[in-house]
C-alpha atoms as a PDB file:
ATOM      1  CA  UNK A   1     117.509 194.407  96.387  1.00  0.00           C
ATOM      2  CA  UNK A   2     118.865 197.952  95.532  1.00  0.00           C
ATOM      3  CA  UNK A   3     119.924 196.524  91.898  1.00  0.00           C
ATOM      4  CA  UNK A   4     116.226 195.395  91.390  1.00  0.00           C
ATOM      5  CA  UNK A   5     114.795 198.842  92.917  1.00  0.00           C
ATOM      6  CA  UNK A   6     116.967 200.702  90.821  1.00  0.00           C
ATOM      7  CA  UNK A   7     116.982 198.957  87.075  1.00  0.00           C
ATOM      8  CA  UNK A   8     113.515 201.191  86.232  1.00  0.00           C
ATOM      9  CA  UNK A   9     113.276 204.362  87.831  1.00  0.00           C
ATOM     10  CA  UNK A  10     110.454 205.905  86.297  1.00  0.00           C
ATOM     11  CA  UNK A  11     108.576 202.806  87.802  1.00  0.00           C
ATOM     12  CA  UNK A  12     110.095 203.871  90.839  1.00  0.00           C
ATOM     13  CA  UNK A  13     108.703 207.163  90.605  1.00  0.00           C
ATOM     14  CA  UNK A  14     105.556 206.428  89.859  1.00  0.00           C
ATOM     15  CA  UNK A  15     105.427 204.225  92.474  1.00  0.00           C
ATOM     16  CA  UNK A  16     106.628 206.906  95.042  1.00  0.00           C
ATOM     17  CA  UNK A  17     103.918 208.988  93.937  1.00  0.00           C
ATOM     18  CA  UNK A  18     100.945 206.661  94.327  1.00  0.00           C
ATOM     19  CA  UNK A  19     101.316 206.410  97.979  1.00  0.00           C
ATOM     20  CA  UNK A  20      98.974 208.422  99.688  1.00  0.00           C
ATOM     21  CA  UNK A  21     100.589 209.589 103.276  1.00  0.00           C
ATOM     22  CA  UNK A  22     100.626 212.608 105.546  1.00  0.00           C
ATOM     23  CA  UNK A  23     103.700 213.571 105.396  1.00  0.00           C
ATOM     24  CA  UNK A  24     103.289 215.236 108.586  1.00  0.00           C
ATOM     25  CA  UNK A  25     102.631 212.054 110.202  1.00  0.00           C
ATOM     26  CA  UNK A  26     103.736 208.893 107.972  1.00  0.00           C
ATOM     27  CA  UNK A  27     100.398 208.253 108.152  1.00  0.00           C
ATOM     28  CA  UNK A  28      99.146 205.804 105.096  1.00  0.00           C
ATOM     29  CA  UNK A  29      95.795 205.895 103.244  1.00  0.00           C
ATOM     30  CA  UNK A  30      92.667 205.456 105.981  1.00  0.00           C
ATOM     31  CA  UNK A  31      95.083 205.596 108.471  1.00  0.00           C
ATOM     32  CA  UNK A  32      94.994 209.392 107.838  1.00  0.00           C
ATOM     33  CA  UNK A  33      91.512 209.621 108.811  1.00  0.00           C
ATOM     34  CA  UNK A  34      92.293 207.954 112.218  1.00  0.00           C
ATOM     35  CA  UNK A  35      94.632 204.715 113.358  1.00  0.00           C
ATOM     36  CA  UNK A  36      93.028 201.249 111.552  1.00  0.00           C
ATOM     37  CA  UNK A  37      95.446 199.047 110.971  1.00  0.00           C
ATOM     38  CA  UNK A  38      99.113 198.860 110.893  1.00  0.00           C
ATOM     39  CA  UNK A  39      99.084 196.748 107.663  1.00  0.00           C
ATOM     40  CA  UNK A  40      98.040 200.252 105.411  1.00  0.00           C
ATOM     41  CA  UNK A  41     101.924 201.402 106.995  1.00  0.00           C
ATOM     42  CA  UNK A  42     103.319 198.742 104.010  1.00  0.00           C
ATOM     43  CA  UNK A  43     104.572 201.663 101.459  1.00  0.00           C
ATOM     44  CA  UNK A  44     107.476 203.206 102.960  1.00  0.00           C
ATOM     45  CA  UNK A  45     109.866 201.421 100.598  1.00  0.00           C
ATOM     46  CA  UNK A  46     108.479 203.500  97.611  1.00  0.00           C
ATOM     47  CA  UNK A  47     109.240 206.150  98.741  1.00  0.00           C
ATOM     48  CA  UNK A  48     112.648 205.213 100.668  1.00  0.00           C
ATOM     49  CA  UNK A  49     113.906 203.247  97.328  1.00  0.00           C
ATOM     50  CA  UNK A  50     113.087 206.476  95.080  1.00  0.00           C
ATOM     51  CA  UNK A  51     114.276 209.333  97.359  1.00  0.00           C
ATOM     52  CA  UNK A  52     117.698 207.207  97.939  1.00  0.00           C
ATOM     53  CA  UNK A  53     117.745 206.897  93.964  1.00  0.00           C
ATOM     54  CA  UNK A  54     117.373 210.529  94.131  1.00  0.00           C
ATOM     55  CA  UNK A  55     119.318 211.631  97.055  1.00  0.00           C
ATOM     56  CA  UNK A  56     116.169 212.936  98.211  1.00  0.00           C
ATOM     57  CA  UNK A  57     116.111 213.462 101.766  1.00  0.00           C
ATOM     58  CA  UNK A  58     112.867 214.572 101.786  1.00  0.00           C
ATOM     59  CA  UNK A  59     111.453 211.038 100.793  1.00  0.00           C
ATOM     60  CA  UNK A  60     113.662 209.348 102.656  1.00  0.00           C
ATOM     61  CA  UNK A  61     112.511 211.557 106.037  1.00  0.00           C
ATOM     62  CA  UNK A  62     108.286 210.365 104.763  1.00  0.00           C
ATOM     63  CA  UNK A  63     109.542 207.172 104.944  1.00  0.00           C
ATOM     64  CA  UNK A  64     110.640 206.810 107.725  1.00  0.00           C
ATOM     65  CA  UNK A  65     107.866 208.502 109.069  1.00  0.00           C
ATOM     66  CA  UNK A  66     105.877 205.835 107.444  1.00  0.00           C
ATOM     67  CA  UNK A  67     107.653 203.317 109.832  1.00  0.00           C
ATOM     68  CA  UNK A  68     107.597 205.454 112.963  1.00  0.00           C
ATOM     69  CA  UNK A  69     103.810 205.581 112.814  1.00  0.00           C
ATOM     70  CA  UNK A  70     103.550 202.302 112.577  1.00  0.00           C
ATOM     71  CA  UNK A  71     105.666 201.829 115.669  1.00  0.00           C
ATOM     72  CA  UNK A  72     103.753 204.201 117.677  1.00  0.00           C
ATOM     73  CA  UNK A  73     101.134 201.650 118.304  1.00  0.00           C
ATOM     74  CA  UNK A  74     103.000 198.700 119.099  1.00  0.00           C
ATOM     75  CA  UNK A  75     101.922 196.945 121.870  1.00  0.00           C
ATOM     76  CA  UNK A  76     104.159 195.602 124.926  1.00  0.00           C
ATOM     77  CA  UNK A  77     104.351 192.207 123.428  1.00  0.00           C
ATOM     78  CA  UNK A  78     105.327 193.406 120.217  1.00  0.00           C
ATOM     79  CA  UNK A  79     101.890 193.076 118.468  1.00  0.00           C
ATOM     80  CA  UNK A  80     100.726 195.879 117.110  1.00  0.00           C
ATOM     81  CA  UNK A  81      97.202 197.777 118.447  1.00  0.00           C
ATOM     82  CA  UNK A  82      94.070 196.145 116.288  1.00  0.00           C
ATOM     83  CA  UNK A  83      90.467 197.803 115.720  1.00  0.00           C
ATOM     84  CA  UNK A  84      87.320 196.347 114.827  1.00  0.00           C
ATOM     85  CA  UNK A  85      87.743 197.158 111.428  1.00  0.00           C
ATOM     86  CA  UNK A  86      91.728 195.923 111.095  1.00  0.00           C
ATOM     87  CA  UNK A  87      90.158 192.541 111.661  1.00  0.00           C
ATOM     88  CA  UNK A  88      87.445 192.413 109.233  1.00  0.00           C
ATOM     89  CA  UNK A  89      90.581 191.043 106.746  1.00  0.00           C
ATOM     90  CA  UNK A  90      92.300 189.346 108.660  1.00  0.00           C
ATOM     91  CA  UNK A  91      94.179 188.296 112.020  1.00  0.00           C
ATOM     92  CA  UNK A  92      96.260 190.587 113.823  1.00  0.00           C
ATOM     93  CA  UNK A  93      99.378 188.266 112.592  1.00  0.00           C
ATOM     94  CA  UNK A  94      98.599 188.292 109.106  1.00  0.00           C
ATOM     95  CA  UNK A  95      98.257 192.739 109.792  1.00  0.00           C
ATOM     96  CA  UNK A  96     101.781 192.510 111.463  1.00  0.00           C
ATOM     97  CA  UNK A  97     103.446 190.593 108.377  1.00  0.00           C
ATOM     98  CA  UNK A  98     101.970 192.793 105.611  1.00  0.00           C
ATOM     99  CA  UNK A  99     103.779 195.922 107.398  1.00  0.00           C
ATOM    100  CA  UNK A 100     106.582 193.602 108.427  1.00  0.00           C
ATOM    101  CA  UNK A 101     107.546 192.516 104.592  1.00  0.00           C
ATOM    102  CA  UNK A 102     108.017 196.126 103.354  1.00  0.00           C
ATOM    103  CA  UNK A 103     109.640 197.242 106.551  1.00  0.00           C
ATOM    104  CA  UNK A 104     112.430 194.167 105.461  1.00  0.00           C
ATOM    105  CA  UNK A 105     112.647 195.299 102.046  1.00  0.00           C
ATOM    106  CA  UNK A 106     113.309 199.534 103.773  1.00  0.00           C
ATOM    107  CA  UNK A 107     115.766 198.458 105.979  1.00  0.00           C
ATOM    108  CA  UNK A 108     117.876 196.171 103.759  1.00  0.00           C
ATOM    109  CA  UNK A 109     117.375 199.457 101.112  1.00  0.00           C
ATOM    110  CA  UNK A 110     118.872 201.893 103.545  1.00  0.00           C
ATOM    111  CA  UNK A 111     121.857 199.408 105.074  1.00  0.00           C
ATOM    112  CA  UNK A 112     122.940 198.688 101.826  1.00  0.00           C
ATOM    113  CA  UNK A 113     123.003 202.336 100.400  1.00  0.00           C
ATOM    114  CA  UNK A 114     126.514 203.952 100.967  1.00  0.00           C
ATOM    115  CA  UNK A 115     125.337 207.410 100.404  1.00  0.00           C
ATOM    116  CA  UNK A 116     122.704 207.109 103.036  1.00  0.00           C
ATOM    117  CA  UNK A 117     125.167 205.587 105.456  1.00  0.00           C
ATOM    118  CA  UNK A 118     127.569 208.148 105.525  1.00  0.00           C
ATOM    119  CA  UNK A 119     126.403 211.428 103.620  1.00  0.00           C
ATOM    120  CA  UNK A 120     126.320 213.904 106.380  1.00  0.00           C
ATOM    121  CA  UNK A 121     123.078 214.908 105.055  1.00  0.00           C
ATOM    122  CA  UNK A 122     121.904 211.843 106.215  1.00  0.00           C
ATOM    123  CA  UNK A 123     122.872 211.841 109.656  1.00  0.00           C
ATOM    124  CA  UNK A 124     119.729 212.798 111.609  1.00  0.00           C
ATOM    125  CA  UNK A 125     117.730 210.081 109.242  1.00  0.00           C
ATOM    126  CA  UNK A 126     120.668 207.418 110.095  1.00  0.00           C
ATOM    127  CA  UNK A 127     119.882 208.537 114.238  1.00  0.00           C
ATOM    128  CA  UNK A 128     115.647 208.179 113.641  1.00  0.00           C
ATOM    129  CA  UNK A 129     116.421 205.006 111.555  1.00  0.00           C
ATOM    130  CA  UNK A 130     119.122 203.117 114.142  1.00  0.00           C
ATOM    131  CA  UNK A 131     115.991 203.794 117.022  1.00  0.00           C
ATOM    132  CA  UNK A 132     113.475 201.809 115.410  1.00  0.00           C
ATOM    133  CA  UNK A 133     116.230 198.665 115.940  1.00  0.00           C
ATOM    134  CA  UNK A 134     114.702 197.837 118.991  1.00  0.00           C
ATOM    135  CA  UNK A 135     111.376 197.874 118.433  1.00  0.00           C
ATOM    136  CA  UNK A 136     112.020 196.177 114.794  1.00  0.00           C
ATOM    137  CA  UNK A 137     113.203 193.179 116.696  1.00  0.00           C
ATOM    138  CA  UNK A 138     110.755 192.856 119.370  1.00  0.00           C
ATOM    139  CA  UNK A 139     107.788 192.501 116.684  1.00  0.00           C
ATOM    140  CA  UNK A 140     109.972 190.499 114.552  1.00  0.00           C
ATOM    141  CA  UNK A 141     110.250 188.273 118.414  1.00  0.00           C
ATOM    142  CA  UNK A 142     106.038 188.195 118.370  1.00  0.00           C
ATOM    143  CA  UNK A 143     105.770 187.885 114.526  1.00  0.00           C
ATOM    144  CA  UNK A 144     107.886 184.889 114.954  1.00  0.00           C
ATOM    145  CA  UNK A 145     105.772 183.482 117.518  1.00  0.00           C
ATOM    146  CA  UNK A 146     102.979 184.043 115.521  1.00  0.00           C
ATOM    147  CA  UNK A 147     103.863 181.123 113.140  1.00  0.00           C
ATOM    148  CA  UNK A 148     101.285 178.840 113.584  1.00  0.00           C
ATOM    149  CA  UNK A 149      98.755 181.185 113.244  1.00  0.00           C
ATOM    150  CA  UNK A 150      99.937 182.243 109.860  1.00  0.00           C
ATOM    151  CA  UNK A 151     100.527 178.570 108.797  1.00  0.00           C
ATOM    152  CA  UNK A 152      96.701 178.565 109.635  1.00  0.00           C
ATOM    153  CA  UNK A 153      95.205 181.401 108.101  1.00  0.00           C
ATOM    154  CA  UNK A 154      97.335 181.512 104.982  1.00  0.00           C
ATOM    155  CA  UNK A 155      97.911 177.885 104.130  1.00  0.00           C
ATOM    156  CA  UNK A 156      95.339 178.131 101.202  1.00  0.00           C
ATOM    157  CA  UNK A 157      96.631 182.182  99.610  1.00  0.00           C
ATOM    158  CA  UNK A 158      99.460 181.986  97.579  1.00  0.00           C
ATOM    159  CA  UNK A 159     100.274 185.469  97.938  1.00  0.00           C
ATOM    160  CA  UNK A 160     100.064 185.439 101.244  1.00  0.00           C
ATOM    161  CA  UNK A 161     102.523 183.386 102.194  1.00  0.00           C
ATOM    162  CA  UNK A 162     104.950 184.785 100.094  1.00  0.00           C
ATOM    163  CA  UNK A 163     104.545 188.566 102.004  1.00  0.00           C
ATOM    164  CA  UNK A 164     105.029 186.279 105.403  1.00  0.00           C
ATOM    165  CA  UNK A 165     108.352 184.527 103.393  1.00  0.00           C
ATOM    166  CA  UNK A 166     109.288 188.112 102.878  1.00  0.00           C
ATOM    167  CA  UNK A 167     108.223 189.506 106.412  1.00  0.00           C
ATOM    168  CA  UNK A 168     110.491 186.832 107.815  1.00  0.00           C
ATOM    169  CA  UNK A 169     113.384 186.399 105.668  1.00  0.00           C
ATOM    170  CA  UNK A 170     114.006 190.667 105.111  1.00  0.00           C
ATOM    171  CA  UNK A 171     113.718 191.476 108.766  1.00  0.00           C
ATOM    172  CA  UNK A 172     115.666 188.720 109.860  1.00  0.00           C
ATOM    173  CA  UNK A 173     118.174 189.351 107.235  1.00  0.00           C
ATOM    174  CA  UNK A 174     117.881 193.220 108.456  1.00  0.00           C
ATOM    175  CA  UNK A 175     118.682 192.113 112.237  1.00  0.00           C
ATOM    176  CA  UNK A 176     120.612 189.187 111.916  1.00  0.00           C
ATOM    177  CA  UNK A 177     117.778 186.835 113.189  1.00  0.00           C
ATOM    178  CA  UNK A 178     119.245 183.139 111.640  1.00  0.00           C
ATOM    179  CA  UNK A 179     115.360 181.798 113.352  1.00  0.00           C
ATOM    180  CA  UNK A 180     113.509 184.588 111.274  1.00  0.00           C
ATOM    181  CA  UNK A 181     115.484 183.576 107.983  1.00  0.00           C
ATOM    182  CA  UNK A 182     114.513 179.883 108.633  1.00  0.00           C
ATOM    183  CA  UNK A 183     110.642 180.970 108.762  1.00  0.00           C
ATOM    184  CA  UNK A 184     111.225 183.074 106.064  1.00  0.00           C
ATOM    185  CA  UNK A 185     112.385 180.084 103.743  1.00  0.00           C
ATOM    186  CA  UNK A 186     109.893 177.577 104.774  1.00  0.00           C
ATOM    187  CA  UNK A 187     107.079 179.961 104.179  1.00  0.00           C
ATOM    188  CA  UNK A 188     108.505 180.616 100.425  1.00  0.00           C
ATOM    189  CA  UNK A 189     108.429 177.058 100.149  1.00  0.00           C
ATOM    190  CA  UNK A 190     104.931 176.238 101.694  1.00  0.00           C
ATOM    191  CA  UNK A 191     104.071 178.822  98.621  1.00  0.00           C
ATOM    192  CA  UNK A 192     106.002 177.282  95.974  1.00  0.00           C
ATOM    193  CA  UNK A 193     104.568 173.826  96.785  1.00  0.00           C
ATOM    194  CA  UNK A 194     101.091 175.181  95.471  1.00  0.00           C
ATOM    195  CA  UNK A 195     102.820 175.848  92.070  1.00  0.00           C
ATOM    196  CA  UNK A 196     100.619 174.772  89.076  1.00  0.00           C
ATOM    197  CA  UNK A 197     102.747 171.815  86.571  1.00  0.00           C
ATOM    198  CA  UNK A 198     102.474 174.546  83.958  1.00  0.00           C
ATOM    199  CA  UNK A 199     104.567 176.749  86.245  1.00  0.00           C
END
């Protein structure tokens, strides 16, 4: 992942710089305005991939904050709290998967960064980062039982089943979750089985 994240940083940049969060907060686009839906909280891996390019601690700590929001309104179950307008797009599965595939792709980003992991600059972020653990695996627990419903709504969106692949497979890669992985493949290959012959 970091090769990938790193080979064009400009990209990276530019990326890091689209995202439009309090950095106050973490909170992400109309989420600013007041709590929607936890699937705007899918952008903390701009800036967490471009501030660990960097060594930017600053980026890293909006980041996070990204994530932490996000967590503040998960529910006991592991769901994640829905409004009237989170589900004008969608079910509150298909919410928790788009925040779940770029919270895979931020936690693989930070495990796998040396400098993050033991720069003592780093340390507090490493603390705030190690306590989302728990909560990170008791969504990933609902998310998982949230299969069939996914199956269900995606089945006909390409796209779409590719962020669940990617919501499964990261986090359970993340957290060591061998079930999670399994999803995670058999979602990638639900979407690859709607692949046109010309490719």
């Amino acid at each position: 992942i970091w090769q990938v994240s790193s080979a064009n940083p400009s990209l990276m940049r530019y990326y890091s710089r689209s995202v439009s969060v309090d950095r106050n907060n973490g909170a992400v686009g109309l989420n600013q305005q007041e709590y929607i839906s936890v699937g705007l909280q899918r952008h903390s891996s701009e800036l967490i991939a471009y501030g660990l390019l960097t060594k930017d601690t600053g980026l890293i700590d909006t980041g996070i904050k990204v994530l932490e929001y996000a967590f503040d309104y998960q529910q006991p179950d592991g769901s994640f709290r829905t409004t009237p307008k989170s589900l004008t797009t969608g079910s509150a599965a298909q919410d928790g998967a788009f925040f779940y595939y770029d919270l895979g792709y931020s936690m693989l980003l930070l495990k796998d960064s040396q400098w993050f992991q033991t720069a003592s600059e780093t340390e507090s972020l490493r603390s705030r980062a190690d306590n989302l653990q728990d909560p990170v695996k008791t969504s990933l627990t609902w998310l998982v039982g949230q299969e069939p419903v996914l199956i269900e709504k995606d089945r006909s969106g390409t796209n779409r089943l590719f962020y669940d692949a990617n919501a499964y497979y990261l986090v359970g890669k993340a957290t060591e979750r061998s079930d999670a992985l399994k999803l995670g493949e058999s979602f990638a290959r639900r979407a690859l089985q709607q692949q046109a012959s010309e490719g």
